[in-house]
Protein backbone atom coordinates (compact mmCIF):
# COMPACT_ATOMS: atom_id res chain seq x y z
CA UNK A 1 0.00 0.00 0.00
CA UNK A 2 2.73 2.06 0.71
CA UNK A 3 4.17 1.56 -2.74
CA UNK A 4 1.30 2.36 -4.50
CA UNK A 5 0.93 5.85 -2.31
CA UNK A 6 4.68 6.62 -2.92
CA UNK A 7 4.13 6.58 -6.51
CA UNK A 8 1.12 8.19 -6.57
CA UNK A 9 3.32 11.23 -5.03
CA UNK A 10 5.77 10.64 -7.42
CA UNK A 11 3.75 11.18 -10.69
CA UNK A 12 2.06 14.08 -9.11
CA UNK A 13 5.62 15.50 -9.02
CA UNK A 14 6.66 17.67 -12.08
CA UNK A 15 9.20 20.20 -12.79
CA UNK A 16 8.48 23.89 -12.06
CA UNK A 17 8.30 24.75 -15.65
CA UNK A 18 5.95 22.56 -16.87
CA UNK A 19 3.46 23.65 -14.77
CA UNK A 20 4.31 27.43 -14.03
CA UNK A 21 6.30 29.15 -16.97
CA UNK A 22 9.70 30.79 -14.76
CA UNK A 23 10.12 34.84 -15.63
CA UNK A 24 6.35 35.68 -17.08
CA UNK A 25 4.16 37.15 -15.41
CA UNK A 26 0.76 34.98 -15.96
CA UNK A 27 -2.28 36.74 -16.42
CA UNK A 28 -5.70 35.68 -15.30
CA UNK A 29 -7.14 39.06 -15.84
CA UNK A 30 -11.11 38.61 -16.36
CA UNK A 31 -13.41 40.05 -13.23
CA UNK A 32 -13.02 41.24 -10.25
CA UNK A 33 -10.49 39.95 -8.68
CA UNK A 34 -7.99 38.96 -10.84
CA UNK A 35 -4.78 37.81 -10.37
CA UNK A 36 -0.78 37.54 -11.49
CA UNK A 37 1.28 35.21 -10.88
CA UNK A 38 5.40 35.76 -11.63
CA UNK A 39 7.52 32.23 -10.56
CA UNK A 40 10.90 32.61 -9.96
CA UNK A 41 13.93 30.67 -8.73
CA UNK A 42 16.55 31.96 -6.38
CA UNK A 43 18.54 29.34 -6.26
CA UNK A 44 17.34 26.29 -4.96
CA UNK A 45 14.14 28.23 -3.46
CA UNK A 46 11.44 28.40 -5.41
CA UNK A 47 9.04 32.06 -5.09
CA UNK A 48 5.82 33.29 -6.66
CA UNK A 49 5.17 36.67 -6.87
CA UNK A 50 1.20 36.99 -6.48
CA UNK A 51 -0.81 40.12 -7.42
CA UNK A 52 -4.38 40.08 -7.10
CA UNK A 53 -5.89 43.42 -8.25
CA UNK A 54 -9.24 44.38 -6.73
CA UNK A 55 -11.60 47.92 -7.54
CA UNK A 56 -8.83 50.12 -5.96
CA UNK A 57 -7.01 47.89 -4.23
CA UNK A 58 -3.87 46.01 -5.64
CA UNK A 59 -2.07 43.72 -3.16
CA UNK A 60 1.61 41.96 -4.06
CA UNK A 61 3.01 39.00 -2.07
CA UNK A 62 5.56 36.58 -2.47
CA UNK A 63 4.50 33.16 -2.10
CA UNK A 64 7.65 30.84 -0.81
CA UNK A 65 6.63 27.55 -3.31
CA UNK A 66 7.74 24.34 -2.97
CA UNK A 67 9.75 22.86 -6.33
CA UNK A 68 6.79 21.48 -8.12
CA UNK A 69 5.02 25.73 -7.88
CA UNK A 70 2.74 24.87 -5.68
CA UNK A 71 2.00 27.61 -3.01
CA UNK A 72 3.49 27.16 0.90
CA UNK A 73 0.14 27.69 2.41
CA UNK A 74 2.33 27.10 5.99
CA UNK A 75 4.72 29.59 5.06
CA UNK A 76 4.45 33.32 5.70
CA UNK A 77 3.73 35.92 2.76
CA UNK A 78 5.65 38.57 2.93
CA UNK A 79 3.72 41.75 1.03
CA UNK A 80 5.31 43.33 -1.38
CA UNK A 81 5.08 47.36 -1.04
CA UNK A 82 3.57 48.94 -4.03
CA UNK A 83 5.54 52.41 -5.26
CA UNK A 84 1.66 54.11 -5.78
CA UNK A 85 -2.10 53.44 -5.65
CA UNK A 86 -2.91 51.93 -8.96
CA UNK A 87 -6.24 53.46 -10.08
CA UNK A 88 -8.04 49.93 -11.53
CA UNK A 89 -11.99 50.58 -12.65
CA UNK A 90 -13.91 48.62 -14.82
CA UNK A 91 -15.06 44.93 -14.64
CA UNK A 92 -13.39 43.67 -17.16
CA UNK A 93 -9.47 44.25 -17.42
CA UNK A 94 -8.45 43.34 -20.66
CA UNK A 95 -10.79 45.17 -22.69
CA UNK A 96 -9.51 48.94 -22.02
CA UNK A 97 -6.71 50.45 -22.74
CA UNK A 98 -5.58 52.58 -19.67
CA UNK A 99 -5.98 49.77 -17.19
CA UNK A 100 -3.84 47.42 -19.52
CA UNK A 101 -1.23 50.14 -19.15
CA UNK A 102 -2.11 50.12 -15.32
CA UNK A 103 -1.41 46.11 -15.05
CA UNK A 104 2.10 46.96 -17.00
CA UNK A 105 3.11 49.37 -14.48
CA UNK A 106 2.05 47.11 -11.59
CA UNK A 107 4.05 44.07 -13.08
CA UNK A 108 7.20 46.82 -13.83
CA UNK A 109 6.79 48.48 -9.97
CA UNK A 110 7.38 44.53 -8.76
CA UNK A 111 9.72 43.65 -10.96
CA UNK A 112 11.58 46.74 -9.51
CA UNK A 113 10.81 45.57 -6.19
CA UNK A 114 12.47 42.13 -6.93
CA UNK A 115 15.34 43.27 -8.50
CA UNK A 116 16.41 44.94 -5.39
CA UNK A 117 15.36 41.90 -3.18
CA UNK A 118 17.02 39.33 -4.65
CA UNK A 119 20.28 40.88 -6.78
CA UNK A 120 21.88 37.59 -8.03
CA UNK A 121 18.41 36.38 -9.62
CA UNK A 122 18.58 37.65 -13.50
CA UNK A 123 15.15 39.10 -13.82
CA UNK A 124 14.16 40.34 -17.51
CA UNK A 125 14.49 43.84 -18.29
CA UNK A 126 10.33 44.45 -18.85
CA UNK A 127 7.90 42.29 -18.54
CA UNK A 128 7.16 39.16 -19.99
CA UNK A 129 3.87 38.73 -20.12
CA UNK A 130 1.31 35.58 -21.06
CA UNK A 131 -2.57 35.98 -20.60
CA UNK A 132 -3.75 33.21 -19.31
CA UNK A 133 -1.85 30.16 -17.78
CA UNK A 134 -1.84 28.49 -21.17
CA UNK A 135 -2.53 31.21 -23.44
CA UNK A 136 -0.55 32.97 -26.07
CA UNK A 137 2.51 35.16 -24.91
CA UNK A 138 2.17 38.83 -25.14
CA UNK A 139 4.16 41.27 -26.70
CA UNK A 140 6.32 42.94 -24.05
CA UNK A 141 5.85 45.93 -23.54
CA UNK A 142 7.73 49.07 -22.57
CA UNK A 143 6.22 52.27 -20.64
């Protein structure tokens, strides 16, 4: 029995990148709330940095993962402190253009915030961006 439990573990196991792309910032942007997810390795640690955007309130954490990207719900959370108020309004994200431009800045404030957190970790220049967890990449994007 304990054979058959031990490999049920085992093929549950998989590789951070196949299940979490490493350096994009993964967009589920539909209603209110929506979230961002950015996983990252720091050498053998494992981190996700998790946005979820509300109607005027924008919260950042980073998520301590184990190696497979699944969240530490036993670890602490650390917030991440957020350089301004980011003005979100609308239900729908995706669909305007000035709130697309506020999720940029959001993801470029934290990547900001990374950089200086963890200096050895090679974090890209702007961000790159997928909407969706399987969906198409995005351009990147420059402000």
């Amino acid at each position: 029995m304990e054979k058959i439990e031990a490999a049920r573990i085992e093929h549950r196991k998989t590789r951070l990148e196949d299940n979490h792309p490493v350096m994009e910032f993964l967009e589920d942007i539909i209603y209110c709330p929506s979230q961002i997810d950015f996983y990252f390795r720091d050498g053998d640690n494992v981190y996700c940095l998790y946005i979820r955007q509300r109607h005027g309130d924008t919260t950042a954490q980073l998520v301590p993962c184990f190696g497979s990207g699944d969240f530490d719900y036993d670890a602490l959370w650390p917030e991440i402190e957020l350089s301004r108020e980011y003005d979100i309004e609308g239900e729908s994200y995706c669909h305007d253009e000035r709130e697309e431009q506020e999720i940029i800045a959001i993801e470029k404030d934290c990547l900001a915030r990374l950089r200086t957190m963890f200096p050895d970790t090679p974090f890209p220049e702007h961000p790159n961006r997928r909407r969706g967890r399987y969906g198409e990449r995005l351009p990147d994007v420059t402000l």
